[in-house]
C-alpha atoms as a PDB file:
ATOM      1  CA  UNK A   1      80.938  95.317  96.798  1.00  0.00           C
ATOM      2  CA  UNK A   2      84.697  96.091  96.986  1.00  0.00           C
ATOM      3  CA  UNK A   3      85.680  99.907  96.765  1.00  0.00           C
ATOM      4  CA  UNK A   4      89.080 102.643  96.765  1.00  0.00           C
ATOM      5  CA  UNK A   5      88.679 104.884  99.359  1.00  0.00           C
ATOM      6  CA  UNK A   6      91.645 107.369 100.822  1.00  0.00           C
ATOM      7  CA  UNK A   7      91.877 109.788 104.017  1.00  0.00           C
ATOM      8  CA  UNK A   8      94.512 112.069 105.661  1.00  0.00           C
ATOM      9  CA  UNK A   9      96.547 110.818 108.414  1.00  0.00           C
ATOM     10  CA  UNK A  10      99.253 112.090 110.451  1.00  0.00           C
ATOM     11  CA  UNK A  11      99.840 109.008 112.215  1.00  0.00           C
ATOM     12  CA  UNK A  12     103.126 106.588 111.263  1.00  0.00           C
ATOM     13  CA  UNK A  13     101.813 103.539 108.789  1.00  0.00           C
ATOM     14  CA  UNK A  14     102.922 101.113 111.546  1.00  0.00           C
ATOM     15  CA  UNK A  15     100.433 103.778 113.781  1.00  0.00           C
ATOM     16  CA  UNK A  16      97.791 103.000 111.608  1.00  0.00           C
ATOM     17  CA  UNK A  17      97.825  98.778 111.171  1.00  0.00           C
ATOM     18  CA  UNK A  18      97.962  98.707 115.274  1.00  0.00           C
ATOM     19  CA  UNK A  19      94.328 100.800 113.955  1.00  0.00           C
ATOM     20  CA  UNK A  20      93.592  98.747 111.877  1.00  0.00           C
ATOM     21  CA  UNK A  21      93.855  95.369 114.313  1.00  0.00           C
ATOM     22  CA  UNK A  22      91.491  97.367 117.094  1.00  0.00           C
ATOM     23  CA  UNK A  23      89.300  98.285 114.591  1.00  0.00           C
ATOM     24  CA  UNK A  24      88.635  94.703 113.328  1.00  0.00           C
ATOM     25  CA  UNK A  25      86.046  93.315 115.178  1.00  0.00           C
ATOM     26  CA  UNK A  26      84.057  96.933 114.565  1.00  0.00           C
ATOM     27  CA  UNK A  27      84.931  95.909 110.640  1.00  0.00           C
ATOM     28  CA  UNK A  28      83.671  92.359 111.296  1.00  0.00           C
ATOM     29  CA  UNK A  29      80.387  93.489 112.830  1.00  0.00           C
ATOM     30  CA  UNK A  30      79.641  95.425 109.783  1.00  0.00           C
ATOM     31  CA  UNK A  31      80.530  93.283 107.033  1.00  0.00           C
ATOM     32  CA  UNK A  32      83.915  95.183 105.784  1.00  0.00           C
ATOM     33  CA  UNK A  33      87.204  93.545 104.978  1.00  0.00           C
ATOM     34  CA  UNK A  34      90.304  95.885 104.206  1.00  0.00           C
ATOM     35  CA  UNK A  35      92.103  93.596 100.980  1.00  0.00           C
ATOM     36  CA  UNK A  36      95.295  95.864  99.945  1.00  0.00           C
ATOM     37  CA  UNK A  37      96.392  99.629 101.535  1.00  0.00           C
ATOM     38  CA  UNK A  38      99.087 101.745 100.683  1.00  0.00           C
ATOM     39  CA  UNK A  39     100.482 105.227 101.803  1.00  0.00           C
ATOM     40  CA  UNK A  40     100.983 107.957  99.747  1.00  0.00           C
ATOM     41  CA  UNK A  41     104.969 108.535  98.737  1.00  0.00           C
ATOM     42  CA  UNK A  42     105.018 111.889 101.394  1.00  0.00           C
ATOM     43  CA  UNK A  43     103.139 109.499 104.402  1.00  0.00           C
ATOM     44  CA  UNK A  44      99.990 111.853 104.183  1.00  0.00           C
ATOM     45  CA  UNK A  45      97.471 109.406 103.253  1.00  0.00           C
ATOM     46  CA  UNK A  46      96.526 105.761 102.796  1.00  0.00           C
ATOM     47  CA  UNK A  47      94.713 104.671 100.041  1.00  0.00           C
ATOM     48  CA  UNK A  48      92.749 101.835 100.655  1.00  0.00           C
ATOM     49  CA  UNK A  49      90.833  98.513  98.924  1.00  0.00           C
ATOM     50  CA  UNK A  50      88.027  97.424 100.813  1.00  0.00           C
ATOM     51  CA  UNK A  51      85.039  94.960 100.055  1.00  0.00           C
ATOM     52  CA  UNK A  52      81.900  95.202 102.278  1.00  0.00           C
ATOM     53  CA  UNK A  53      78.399  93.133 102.265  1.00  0.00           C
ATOM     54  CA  UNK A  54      76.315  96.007 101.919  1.00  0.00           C
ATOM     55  CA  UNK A  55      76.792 100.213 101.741  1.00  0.00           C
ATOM     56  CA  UNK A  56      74.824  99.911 105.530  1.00  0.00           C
ATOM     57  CA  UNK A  57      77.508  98.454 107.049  1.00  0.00           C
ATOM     58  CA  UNK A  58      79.981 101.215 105.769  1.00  0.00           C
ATOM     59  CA  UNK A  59      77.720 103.651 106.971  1.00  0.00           C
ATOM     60  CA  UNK A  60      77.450 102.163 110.271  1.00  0.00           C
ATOM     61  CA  UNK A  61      80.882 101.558 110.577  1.00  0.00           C
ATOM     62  CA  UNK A  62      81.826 105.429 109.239  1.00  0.00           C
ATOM     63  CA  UNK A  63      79.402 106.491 112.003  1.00  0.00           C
ATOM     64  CA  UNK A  64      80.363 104.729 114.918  1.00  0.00           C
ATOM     65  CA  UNK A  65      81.119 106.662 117.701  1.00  0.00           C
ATOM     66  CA  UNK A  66      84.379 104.454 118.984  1.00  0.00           C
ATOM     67  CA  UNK A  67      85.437 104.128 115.446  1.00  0.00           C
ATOM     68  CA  UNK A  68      85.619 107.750 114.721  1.00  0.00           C
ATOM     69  CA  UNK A  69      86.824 108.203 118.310  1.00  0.00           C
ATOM     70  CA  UNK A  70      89.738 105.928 117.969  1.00  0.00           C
ATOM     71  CA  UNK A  71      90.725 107.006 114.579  1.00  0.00           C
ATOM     72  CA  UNK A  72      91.251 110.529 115.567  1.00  0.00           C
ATOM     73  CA  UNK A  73      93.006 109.331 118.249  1.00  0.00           C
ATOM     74  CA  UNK A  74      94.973 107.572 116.391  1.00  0.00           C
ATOM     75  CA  UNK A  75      95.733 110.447 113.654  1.00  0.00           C
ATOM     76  CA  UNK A  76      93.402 109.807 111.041  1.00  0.00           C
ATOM     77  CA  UNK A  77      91.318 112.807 109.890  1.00  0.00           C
ATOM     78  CA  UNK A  78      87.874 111.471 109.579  1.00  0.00           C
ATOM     79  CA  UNK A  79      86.612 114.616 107.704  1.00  0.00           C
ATOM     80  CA  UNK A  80      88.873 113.874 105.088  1.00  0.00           C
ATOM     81  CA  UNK A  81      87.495 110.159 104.459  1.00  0.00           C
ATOM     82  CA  UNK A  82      86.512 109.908 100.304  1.00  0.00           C
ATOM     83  CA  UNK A  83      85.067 107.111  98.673  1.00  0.00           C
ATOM     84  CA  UNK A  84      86.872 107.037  95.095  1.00  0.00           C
ATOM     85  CA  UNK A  85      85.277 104.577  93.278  1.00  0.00           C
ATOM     86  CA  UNK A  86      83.562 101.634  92.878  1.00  0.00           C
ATOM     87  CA  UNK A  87      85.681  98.648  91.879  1.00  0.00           C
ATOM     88  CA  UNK A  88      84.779  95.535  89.976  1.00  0.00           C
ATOM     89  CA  UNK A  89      87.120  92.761  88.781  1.00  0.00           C
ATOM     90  CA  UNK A  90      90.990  93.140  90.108  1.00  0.00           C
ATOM     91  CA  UNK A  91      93.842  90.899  90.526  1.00  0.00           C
ATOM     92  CA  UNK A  92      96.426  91.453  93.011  1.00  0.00           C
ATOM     93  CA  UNK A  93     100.059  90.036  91.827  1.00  0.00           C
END
């Protein structure tokens, strides 16, 4: 299942991908793959386009204790972590 999810962050982008490379084998574990992200024009938040095996692994990823340690570390404000939507087909140019 592949979703768009955002969250707050006052952490650089280039901040956030070193994240994103310690948090991989946590993602692996749990069956999530990150596919596109972006950062809002004013560097608040990243919007994000993930695909996971099953809603369980988000959940145990999301609940984690190093994960949500090592985000806030990092800058991320795991309160403010919103699934937007499902998605279904895309295409990425």
């Amino acid at each position: 299942m592949k979703f768009l999810a955002t969250f707050e962050k006052s952490c650089s982008l280039e901040m956030w991908l070193k994240l994103v490379d310690s948090l991989k084998p946590y993602m692996d574990k749990n069956g999530l793959k990150l596919i596109v992200a972006m950062e809002s024009e004013d560097g608040s938040r990243i919007y994000d386009l993930a695909e996971a095996e099953t809603m369980e692994g988000v959940e145990a990823f999301m609940t984690d204790p190093d994960v949500i340690r090592m985000r806030q570390e990092a800058g991320v404000n795991t309160e403010s972590q919103e699934v937007i939507n499902g998605i279904g087909e895309h295409h990425i140019f």
